[in-house]
Protein backbone atom coordinates (compact mmCIF):
# COMPACT_ATOMS: atom_id res chain seq x y z
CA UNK A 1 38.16 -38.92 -52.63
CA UNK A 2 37.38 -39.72 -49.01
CA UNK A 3 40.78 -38.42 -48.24
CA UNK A 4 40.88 -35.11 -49.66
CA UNK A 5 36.96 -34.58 -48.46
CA UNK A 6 38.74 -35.06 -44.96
CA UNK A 7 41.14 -32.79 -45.49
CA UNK A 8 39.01 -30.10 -47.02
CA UNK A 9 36.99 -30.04 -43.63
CA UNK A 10 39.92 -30.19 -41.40
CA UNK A 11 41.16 -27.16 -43.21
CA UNK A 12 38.12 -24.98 -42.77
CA UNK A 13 37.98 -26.17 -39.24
CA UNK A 14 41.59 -24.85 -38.70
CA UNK A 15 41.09 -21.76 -40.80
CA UNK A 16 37.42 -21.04 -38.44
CA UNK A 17 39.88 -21.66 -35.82
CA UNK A 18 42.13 -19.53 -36.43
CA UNK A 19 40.11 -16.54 -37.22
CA UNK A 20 38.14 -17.51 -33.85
CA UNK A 21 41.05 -16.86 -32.30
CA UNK A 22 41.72 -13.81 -33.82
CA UNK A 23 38.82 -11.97 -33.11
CA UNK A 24 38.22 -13.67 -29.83
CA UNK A 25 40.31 -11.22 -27.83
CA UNK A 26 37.68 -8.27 -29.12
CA UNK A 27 34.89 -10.19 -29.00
CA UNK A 28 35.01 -11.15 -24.79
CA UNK A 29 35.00 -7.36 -24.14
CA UNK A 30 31.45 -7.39 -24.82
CA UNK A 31 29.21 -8.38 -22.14
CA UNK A 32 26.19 -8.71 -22.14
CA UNK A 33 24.10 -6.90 -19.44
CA UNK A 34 21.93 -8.89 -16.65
CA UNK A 35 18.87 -8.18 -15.52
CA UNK A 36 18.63 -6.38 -12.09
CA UNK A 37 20.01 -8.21 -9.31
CA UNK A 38 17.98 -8.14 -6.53
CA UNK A 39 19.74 -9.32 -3.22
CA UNK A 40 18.17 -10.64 -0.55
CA UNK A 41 16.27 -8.27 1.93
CA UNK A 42 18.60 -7.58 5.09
CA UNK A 43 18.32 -9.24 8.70
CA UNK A 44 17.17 -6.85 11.36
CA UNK A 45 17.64 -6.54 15.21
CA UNK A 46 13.86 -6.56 15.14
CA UNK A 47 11.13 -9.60 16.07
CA UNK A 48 8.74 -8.73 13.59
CA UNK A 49 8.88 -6.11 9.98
CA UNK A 50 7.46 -5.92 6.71
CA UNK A 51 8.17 -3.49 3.75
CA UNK A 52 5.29 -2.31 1.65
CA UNK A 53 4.82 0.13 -1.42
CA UNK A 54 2.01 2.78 -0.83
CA UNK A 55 0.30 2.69 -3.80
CA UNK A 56 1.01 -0.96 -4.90
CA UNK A 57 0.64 -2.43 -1.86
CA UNK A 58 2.98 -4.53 -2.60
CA UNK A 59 5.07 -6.54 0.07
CA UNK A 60 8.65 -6.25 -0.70
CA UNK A 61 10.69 -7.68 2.62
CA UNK A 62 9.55 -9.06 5.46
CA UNK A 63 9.77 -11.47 8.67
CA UNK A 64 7.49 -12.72 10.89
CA UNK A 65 4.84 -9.97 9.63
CA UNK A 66 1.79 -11.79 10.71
CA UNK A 67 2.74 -12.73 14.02
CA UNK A 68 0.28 -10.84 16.71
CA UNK A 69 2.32 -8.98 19.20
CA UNK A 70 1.65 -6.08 21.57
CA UNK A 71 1.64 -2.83 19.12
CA UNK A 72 2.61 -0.52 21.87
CA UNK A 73 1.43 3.69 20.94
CA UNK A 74 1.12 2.36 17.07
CA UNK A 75 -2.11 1.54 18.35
CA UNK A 76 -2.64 5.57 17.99
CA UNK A 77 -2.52 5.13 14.31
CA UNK A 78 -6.16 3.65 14.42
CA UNK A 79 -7.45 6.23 16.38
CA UNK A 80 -5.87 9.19 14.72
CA UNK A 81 -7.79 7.18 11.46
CA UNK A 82 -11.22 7.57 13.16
CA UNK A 83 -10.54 10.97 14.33
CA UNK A 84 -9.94 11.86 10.30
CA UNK A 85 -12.23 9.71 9.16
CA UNK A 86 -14.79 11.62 11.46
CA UNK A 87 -13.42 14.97 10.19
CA UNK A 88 -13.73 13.68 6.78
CA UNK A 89 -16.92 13.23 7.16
CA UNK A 90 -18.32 16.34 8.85
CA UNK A 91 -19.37 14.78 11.73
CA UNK A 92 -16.80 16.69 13.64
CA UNK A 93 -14.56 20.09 12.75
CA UNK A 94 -11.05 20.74 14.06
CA UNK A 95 -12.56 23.85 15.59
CA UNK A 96 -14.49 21.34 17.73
CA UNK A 97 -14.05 22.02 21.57
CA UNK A 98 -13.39 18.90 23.60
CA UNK A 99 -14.39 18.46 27.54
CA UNK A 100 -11.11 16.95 29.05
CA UNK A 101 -12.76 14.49 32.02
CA UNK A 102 -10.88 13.42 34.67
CA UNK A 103 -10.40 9.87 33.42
CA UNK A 104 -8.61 11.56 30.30
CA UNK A 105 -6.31 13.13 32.73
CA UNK A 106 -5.73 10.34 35.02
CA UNK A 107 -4.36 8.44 32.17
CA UNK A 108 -0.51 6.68 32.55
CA UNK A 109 1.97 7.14 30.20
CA UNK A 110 2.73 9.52 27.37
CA UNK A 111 1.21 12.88 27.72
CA UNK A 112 -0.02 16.03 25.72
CA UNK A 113 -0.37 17.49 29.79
CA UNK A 114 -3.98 18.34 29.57
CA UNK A 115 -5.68 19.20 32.39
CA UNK A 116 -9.26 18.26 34.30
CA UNK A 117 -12.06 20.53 32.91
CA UNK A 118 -9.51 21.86 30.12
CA UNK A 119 -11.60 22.47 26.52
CA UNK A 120 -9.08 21.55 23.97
CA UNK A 121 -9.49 21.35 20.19
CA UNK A 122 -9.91 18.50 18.10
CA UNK A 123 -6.92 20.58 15.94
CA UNK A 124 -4.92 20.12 19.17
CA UNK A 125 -5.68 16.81 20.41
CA UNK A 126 -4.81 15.28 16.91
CA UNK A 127 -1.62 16.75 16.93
CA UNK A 128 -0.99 15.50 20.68
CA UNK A 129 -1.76 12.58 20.05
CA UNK A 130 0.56 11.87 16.25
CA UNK A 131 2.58 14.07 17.52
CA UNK A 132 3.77 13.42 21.36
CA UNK A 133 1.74 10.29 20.93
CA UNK A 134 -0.53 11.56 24.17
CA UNK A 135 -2.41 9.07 26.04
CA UNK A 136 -4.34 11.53 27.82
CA UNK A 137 -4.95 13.04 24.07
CA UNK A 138 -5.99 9.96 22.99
CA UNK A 139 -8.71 9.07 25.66
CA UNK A 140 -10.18 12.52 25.48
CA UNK A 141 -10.94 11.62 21.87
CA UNK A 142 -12.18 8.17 22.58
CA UNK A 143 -14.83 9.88 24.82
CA UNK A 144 -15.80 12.45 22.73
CA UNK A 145 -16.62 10.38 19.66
CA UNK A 146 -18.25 7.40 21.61
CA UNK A 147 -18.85 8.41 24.76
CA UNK A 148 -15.48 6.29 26.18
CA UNK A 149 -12.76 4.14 25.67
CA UNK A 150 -14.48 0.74 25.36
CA UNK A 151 -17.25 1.62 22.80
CA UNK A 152 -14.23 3.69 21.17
CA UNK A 153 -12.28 0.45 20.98
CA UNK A 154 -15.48 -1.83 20.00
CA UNK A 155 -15.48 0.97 16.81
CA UNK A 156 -11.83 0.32 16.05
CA UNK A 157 -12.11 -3.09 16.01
CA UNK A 158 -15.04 -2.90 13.51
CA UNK A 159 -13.09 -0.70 11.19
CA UNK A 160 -9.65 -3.33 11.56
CA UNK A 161 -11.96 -5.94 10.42
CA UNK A 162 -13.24 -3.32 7.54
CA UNK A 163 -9.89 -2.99 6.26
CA UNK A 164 -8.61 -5.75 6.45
CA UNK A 165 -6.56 -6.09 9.70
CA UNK A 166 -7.66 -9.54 10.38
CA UNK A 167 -4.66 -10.22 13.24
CA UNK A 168 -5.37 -6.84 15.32
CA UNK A 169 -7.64 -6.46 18.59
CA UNK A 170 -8.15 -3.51 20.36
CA UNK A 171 -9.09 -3.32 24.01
CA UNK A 172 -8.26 0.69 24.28
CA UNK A 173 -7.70 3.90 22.48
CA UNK A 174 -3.47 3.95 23.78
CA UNK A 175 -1.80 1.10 23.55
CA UNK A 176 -1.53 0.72 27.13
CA UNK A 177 -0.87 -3.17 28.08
CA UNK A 178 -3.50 -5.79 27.88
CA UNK A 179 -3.44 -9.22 27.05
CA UNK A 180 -6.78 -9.00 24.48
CA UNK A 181 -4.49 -5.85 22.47
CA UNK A 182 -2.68 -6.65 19.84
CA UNK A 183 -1.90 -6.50 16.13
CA UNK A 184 0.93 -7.32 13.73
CA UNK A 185 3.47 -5.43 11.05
CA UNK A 186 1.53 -6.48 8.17
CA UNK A 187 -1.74 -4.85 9.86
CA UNK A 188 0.25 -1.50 10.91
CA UNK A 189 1.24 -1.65 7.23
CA UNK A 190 -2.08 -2.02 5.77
CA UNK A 191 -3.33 0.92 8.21
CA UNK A 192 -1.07 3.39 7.56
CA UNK A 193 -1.30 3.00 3.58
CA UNK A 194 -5.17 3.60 4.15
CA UNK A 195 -3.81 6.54 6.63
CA UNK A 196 -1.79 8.06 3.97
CA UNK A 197 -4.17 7.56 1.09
CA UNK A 198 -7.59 8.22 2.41
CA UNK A 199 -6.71 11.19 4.05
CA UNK A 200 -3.62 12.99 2.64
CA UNK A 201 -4.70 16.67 4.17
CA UNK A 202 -3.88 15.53 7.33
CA UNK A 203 -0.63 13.61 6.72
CA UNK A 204 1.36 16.26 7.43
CA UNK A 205 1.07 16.53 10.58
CA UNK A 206 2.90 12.71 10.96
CA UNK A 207 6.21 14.86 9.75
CA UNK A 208 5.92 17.55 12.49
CA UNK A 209 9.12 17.61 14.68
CA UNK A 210 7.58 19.44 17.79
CA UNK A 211 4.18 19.91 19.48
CA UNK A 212 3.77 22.97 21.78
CA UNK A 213 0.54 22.87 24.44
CA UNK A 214 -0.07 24.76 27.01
CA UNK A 215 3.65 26.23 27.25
CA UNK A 216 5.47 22.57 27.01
CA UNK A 217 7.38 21.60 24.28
CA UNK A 218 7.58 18.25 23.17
CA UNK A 219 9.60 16.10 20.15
CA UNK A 220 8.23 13.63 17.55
CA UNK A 221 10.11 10.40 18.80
CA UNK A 222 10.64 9.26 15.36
CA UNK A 223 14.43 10.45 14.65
CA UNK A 224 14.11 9.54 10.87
CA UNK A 225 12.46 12.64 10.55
CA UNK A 226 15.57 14.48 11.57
CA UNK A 227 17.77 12.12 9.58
CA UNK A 228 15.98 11.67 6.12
CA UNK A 229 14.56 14.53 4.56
CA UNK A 230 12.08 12.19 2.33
CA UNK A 231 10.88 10.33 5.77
CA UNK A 232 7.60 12.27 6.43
CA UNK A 233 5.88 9.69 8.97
CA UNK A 234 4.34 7.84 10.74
CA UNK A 235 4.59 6.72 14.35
CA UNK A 236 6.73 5.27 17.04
CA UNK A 237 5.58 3.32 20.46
CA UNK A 238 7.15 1.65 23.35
CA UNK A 239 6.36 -0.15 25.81
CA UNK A 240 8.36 -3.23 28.42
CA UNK A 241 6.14 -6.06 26.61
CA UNK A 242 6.14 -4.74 23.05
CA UNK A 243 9.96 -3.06 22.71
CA UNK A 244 10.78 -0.30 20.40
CA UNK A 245 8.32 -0.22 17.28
CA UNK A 246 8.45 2.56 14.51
CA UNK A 247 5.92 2.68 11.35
CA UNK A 248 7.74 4.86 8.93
CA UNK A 249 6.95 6.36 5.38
CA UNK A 250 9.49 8.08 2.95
CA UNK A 251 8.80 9.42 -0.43
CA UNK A 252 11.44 9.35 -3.58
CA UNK A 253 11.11 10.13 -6.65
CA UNK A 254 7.12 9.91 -6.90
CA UNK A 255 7.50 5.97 -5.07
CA UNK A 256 6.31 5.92 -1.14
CA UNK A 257 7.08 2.96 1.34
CA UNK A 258 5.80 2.01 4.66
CA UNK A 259 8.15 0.22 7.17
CA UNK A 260 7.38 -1.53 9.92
CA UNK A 261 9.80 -2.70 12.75
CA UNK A 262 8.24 -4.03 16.07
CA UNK A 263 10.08 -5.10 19.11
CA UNK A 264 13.78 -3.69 18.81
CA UNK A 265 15.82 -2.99 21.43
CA UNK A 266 16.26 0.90 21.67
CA UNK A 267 14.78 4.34 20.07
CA UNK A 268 17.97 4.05 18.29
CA UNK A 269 17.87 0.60 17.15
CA UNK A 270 14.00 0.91 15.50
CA UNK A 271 15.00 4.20 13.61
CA UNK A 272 18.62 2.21 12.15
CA UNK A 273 16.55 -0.78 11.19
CA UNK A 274 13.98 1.20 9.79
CA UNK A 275 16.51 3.10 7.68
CA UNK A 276 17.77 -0.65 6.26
CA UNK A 277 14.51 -1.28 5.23
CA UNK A 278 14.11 1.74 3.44
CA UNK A 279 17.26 1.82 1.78
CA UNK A 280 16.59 -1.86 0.32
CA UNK A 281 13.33 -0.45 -1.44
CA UNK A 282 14.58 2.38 -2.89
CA UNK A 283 17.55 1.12 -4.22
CA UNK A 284 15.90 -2.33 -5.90
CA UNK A 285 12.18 -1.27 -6.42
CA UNK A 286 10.49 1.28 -8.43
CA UNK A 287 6.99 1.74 -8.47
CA UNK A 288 5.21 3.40 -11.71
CA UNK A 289 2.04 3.93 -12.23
CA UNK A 290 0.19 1.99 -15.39
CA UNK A 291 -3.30 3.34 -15.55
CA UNK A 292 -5.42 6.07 -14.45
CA UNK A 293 -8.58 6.07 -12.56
CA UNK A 294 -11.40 6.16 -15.21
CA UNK A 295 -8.99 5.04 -18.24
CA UNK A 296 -10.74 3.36 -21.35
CA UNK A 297 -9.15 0.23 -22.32
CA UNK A 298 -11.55 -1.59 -24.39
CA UNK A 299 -14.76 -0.84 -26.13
CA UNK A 300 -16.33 -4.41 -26.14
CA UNK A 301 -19.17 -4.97 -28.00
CA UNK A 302 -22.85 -5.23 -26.28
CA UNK A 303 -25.95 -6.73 -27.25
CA UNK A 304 -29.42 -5.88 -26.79
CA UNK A 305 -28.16 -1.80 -26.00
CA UNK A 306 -29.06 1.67 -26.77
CA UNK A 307 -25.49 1.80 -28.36
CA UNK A 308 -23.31 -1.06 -29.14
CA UNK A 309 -19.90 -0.41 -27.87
CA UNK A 310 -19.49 -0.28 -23.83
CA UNK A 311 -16.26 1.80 -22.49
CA UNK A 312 -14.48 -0.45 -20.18
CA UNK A 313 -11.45 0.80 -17.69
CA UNK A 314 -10.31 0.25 -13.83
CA UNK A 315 -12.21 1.96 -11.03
CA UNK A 316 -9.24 3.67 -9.21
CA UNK A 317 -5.13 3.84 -10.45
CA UNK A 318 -3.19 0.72 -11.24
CA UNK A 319 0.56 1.16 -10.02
CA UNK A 320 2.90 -1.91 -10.08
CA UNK A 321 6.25 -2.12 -8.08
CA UNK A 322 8.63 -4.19 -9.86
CA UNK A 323 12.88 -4.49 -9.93
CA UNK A 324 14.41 -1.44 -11.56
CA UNK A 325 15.31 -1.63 -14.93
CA UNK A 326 12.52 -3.97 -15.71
CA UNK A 327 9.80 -2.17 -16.87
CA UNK A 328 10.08 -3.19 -20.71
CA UNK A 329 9.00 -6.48 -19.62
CA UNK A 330 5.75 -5.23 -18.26
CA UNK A 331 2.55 -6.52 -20.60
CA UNK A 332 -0.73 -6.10 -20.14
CA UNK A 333 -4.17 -8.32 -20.72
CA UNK A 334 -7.66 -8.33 -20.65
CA UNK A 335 -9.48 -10.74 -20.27
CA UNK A 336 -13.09 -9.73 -21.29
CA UNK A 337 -16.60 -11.17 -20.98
CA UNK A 338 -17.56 -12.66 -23.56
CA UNK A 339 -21.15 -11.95 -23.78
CA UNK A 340 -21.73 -8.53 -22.39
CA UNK A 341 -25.90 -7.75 -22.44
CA UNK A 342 -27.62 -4.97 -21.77
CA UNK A 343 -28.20 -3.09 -19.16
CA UNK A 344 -25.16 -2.33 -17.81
CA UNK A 345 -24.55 0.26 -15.08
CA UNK A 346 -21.29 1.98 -14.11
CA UNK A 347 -19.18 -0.16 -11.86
CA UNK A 348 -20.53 -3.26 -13.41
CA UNK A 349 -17.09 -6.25 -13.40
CA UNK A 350 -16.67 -7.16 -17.23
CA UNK A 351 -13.60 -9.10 -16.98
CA UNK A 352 -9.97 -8.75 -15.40
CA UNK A 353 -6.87 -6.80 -16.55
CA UNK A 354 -3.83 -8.94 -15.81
CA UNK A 355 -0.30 -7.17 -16.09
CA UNK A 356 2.93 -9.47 -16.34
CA UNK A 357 6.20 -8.69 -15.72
CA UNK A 358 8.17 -11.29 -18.02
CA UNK A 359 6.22 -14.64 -17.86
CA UNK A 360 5.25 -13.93 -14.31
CA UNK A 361 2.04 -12.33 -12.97
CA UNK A 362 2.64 -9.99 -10.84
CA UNK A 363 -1.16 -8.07 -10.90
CA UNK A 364 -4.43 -8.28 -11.45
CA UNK A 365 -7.96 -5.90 -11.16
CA UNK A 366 -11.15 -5.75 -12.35
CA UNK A 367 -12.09 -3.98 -15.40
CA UNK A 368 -15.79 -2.34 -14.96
CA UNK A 369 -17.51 -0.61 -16.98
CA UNK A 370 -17.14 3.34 -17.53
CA UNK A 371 -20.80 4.08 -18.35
CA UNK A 372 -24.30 3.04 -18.65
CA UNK A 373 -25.80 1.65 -21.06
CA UNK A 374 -29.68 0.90 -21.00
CA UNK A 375 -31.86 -1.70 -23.33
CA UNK A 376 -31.93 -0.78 -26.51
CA UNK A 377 -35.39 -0.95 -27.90
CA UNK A 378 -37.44 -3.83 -29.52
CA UNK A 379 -36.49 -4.12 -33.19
CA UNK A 380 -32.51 -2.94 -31.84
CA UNK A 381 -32.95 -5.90 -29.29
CA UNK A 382 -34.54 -8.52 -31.41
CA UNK A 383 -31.74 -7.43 -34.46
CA UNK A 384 -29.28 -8.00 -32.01
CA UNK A 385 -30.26 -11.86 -31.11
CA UNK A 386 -30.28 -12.52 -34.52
CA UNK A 387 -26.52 -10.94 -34.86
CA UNK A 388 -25.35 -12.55 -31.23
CA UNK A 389 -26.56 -15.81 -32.57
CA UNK A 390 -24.85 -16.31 -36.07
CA UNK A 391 -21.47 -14.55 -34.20
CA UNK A 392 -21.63 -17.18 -31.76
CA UNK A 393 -21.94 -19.37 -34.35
CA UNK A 394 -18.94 -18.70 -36.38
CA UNK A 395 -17.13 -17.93 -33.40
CA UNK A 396 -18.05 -21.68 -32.32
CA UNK A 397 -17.09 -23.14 -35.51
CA UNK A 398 -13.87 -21.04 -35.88
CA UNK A 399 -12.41 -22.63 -32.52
């Protein structure tokens, strides 16, 4: 009985076997697709670069990006920010008419070639100094807005600390050498997305090829914008202690990066390194965007209100840069206070929204609330204790 058990199981085994091999042959042409394959970022010719998504912010290749080294004329991107932050806020117009003092004049280096006693336009010493990255441009400004370059610096060191630049001092408004001036690529990084998202109607005047003033014409250094129609920024700078540096920007397809390169060997070099970096992002990464500004996600319940359900969101859009061909692994959770009370004023944090990407966090904000809500009266107030109680209880007893 044994026996013929036996060899009732070998013959199924060879019969599975053979129709295994059989169908094998058809089956091995079906393969089953990987998940994007993201190869590491490339080497550069460069001492220091980072790669960062616009509207992430997130950080997508880099190398030595912390390390403090002289930033050369990228040091114009700061004050170009305080000249549009001034605009922004009314303090000053484009139409403005600048004195041009000697001292402005006098300055070494890179110039828009204005001259002593000159009254130039803010409009006009903006573009000299994104443009044709003007020191003489860039010192005029400095004195208009503070009265010279030293307070003017003291100011852009206040606003590097505001933002976040925690490896960048300034000692002047140029670049110009000094062994107190310096930042890194992960602070020209940070700057520029604030550059590009703070105060888009002036961007594009970082894409401008050419600057004419007072009968001289002059390029944009960066050459990307001749080579890659979706380059539209930033800046470049050079100098013997800090190299060739370039902060570029490119949009594609509704995704915008920032590269930074500092300390390569030629105006060549920075632009083809630049390029690499580039290239990498767009090809891997894709950035989307998840939620708008003022989006309800939740209506949690409050206690002790005027109404019982509060509107809960994120205070500004959520975007997420992630490998391409991965976004049906994106999830989302909140995480909610438990016990929201009344009053509760727009703004207010109410918990976190965490987004996932597989099993892996890859983002987190707060979730506020949308609206106010003010104290409901007594007998809604006391109703609600007695409600907030016996749910706590059962929730209590439940867990």
């Amino acid at each position: 009985m044994n026996v013929m058990m036996s060899i009732r199981r070998t013959a199924k085994l060879c019969l599975f076997a053979a129709m295994t091999a059989v169908v094998a042959p058809a089956m091995a042409q079906v393969i089953p697709q990987p998940q994007t394959i993201i190869p590491a970022p490339p080497q550069l010719a460069a001492s220091s670069w980072i790669l960062m998504d616009a509207n992430s912010g997130r950080i997508l290749a880099e190398h030595n990006a912390d390390e403090r080294l002289p930033p050369a004329s990228l040091t114009k991107l700061m004050t170009a920010y305080l000249v549009e932050r001034e605009l922004d806020r009314g303090t000053i117009n484009l139409t403005d008419m600048v004195n041009i003092s000697e001292n402005a004049w006098r300055t070494g280096g890179s110039k828009m070639f204005i001259e002593v006693g000159d009254r130039v336009s803010v409009d006009n010493l903006l573009h000299g100094i994104i443009i044709v990255s003007g020191n003489d441009a860039s010192v005029a400004m400095a004195e208009h807005l503070a009265g010279g370059e030293a307070p003017f610096a003291d100011l852009m060191n206040q606003h590097a600390t505001r933002l976040g630049m925690n490896d960048t001092h300034f000692m002047n408004a140029t670049g110009l050498p000094h062994e107190n001036h310096y930042s890194t690529a992960h602070d020209m990084a940070r700057l520029s997305r604030y550059i590009i998202n703070d105060y888009p109607e002036h961007y594009a005047i970082y894409s401008q090829r050419n600057f004419s003033f007072a009968g001289i014409d002059q390029p944009n250094r960066n050459r990307l914008l001749w080579r890659d129609p979706t380059v539209d920024g930033l800046k470049t700078g050079w100098t013997t202690e800090a190299g060739y540096c370039l902060v570029a920007s490119a949009q594609r397809d509704g995704m915008r990066l920032i590269s930074v390169v500092m300390g390569t060997s030629s105006e060549e070099a920075r632009a083809q390194e630049s390029q690499k970096l580039l290239s990498y992002g767009f090809r891997f990464y894709e950035t989307m965007k998840l939620y708008e500004r003022g989006a309800v996600l939740a209506t949690p319940r409050v206690w002790g209100g005027d109404t019982n359900e509060l509107r809960v969101g994120v205070d500004g859009e959520v975007f997420m840069t992630l490998p391409r061909n991965r976004n049906e692994e994106l999830r989302a959770r909140l995480n909610l206070d438990a016990d929201i009370q009344a009053p509760v004023a727009v703004g207010d944090d109410v918990g976190t929204l965490e987004v996932y990407l597989g099993e892996e966090m890859v983002g987190e904000r707060q979730l506020v609330a949308l609206e106010n809500i003010e104290e409901g009266g007594l007998f809604k107030r006391l109703f609600d204790q007695v409600q907030r109680f016996f749910s706590n209880l059962i929730s209590n007893f439940t867990s």
